[in-house]
Protein backbone atom coordinates (compact mmCIF):
# COMPACT_ATOMS: atom_id res chain seq x y z
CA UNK A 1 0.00 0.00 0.00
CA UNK A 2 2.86 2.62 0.82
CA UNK A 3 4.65 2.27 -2.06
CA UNK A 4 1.92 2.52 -4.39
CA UNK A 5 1.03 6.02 -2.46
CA UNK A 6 4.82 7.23 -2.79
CA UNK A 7 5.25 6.38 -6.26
CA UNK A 8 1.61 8.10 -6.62
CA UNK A 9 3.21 11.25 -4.43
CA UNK A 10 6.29 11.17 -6.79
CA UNK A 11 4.08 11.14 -10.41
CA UNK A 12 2.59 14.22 -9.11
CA UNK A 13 5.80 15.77 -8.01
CA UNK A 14 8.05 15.18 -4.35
CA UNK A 15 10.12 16.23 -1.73
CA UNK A 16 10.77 17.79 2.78
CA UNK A 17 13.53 17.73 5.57
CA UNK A 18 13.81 21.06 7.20
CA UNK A 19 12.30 21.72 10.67
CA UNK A 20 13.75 25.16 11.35
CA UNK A 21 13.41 26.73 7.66
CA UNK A 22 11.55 29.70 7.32
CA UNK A 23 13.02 31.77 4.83
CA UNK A 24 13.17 31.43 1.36
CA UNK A 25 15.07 28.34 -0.16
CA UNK A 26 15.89 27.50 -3.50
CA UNK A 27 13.51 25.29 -5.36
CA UNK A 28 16.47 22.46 -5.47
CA UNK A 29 16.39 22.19 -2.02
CA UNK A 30 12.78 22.61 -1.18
CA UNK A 31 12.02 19.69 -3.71
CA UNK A 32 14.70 17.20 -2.71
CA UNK A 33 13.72 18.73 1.44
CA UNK A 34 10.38 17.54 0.73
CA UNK A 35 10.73 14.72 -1.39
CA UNK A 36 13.30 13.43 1.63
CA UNK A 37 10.68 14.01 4.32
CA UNK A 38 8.25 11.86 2.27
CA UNK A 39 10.78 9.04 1.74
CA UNK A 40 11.36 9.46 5.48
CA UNK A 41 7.60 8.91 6.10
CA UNK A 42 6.94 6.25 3.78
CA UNK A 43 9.63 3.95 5.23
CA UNK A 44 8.37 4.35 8.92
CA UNK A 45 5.30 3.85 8.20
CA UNK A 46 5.98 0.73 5.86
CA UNK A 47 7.99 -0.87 8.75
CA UNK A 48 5.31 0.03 11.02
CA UNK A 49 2.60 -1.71 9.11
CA UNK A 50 4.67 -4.63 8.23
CA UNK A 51 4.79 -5.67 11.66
CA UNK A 52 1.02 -5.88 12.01
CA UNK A 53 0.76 -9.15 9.04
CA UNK A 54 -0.30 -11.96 10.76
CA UNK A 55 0.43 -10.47 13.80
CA UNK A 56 -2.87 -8.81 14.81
CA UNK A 57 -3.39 -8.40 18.56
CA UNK A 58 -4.23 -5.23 20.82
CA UNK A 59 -0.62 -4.62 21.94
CA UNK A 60 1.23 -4.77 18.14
CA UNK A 61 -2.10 -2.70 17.11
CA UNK A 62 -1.04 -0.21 19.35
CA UNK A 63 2.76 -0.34 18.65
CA UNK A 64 2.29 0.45 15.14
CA UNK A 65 -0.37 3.19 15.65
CA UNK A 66 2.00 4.71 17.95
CA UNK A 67 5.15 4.21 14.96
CA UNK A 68 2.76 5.72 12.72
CA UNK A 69 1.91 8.61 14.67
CA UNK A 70 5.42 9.35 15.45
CA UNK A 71 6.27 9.19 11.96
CA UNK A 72 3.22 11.16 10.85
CA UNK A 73 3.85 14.02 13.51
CA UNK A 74 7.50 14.17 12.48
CA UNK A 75 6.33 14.56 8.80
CA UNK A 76 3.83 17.55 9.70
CA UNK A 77 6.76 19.35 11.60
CA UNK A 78 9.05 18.25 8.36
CA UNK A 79 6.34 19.91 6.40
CA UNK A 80 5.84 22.94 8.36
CA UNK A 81 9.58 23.65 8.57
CA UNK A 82 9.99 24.20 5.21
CA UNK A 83 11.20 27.31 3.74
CA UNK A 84 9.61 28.99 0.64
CA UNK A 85 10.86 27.51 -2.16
CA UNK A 86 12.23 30.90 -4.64
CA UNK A 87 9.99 30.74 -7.06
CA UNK A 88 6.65 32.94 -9.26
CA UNK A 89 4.07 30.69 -6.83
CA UNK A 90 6.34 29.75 -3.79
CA UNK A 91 4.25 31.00 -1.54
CA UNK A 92 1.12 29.99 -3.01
CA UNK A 93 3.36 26.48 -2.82
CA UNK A 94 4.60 26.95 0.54
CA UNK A 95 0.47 27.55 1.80
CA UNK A 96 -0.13 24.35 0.03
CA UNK A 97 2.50 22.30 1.92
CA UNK A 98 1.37 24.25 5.31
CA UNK A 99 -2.40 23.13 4.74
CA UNK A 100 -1.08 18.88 4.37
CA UNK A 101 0.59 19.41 7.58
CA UNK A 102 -2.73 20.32 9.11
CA UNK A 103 -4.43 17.89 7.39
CA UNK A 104 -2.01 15.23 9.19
CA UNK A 105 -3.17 16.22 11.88
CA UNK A 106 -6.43 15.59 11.81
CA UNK A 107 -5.37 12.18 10.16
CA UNK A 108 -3.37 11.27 13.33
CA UNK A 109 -5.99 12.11 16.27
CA UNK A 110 -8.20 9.15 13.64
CA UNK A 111 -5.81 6.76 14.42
CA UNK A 112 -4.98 6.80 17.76
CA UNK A 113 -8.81 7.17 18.29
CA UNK A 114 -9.30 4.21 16.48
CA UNK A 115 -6.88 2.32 18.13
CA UNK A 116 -8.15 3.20 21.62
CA UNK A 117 -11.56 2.00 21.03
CA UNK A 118 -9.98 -1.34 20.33
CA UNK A 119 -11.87 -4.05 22.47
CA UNK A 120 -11.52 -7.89 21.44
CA UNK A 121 -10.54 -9.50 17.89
CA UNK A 122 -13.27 -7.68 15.63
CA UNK A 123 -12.31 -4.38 17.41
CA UNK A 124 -8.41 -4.85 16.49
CA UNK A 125 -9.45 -5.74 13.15
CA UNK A 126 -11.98 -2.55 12.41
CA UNK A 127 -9.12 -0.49 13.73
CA UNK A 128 -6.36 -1.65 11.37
CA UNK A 129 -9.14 -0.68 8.50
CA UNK A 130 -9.27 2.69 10.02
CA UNK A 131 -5.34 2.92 10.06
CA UNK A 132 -5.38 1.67 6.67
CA UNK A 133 -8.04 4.13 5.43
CA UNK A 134 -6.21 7.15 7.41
CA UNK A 135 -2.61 6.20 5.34
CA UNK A 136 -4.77 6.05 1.86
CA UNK A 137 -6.49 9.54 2.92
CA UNK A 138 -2.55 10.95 3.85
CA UNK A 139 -1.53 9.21 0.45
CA UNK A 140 -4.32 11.31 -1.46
CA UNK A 141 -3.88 14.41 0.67
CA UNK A 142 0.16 14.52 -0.25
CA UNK A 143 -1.34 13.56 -4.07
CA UNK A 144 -3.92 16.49 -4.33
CA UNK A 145 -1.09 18.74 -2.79
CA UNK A 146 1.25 18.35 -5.42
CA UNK A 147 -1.01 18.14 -8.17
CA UNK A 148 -1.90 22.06 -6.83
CA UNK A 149 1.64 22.43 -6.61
CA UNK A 150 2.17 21.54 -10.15
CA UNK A 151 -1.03 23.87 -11.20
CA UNK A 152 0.74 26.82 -9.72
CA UNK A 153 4.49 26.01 -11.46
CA UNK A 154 3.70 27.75 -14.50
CA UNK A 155 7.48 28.15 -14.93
CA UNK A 156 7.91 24.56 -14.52
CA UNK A 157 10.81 25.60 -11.77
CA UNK A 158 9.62 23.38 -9.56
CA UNK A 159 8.59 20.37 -11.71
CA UNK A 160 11.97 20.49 -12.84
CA UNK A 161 13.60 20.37 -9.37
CA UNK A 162 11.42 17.47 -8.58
CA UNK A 163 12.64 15.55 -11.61
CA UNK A 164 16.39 16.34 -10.85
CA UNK A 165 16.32 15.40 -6.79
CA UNK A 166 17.91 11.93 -5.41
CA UNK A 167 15.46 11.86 -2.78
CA UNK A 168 12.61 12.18 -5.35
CA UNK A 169 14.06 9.61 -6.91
CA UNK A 170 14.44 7.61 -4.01
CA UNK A 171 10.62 8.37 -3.20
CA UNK A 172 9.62 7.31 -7.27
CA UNK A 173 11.29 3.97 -5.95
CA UNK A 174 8.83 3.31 -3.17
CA UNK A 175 11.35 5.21 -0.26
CA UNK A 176 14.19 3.14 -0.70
């Protein structure tokens, strides 16, 4: 499932590290910052699920959810800690990357609600749907993002520092 959303992330564009930035960056290093925050996020969160095959229980429910939101919270504070990346619409692109971290958020507090309303087997069950549903709704979040993103780079500046980053790259090949 996560590497289907990060190679879905990457065909609309990629990218996130900072947590300090606030000025303006160059559009090289806000795409390969971002792009590295998503890899970052994809490959916690993959790890975190992984454990959960076969392995379905109340305490390795709650292990994950807790890897997850760790990972999830880091990537919102990635997010937010980005600069402005130098370009016509980096503002209008920085806005757009400001409004996903919210939306994690809210994305988060479903998850560890779910997973504290866990009682028995069909419990732990409904909540790994509602973990999976929450990573598909981040996964389409990040998706509509950059498709705005890309609606705003009339220049193309930023398409084309997507398209040269490593960690883009890296995030085309599902984070690794």
């Amino acid at each position: 499932m996560i590497p289907a959303v990060a190679i879905a992330v990457f065909a609309a564009g990629c990218g996130g590290k900072s947590a300090e930035k606030s000025g303006s960056e160059s559009s090289a290093d806000w795409a390969n910052n971002l792009c590295s925050s998503l890899v970052t996020w994809s490959t916690s969160v993959r790890t975190a699920t992984s454990s959960l095959k076969g392995n379905v229980n109340q305490s390795s429910l709650e292990s994950t959810a807790d890897d997850v939101t760790k990972a999830t919270d880091k990537l919102e504070r990635d997010l937010k800690g980005l600069g402005t990346p130098d370009t016509e619409s980096g503002k209008k692109a920085k806005d757009t990357v400001d409004k996903l971290a919210g939306q994690l958020k809210t994305d988060v507090a479903t998850i560890e609600k779910a997973v504290k309303e866990v009682s028995g087997a069909s419990g732990a069950l409904k909540a790994v749907s509602t973990v999976s549903t929450s990573l598909v709704s981040v996964g389409d979040q990040v998706t509509t993002a950059f498709a705005s993103i890309q609606q705003l780079d009339t220049k193309g500046e930023l398409e084309k520092a997507f398209r040269d980053s490593e960690e883009c790259k890296k995030l085309a090949k599902g984070g690794s």
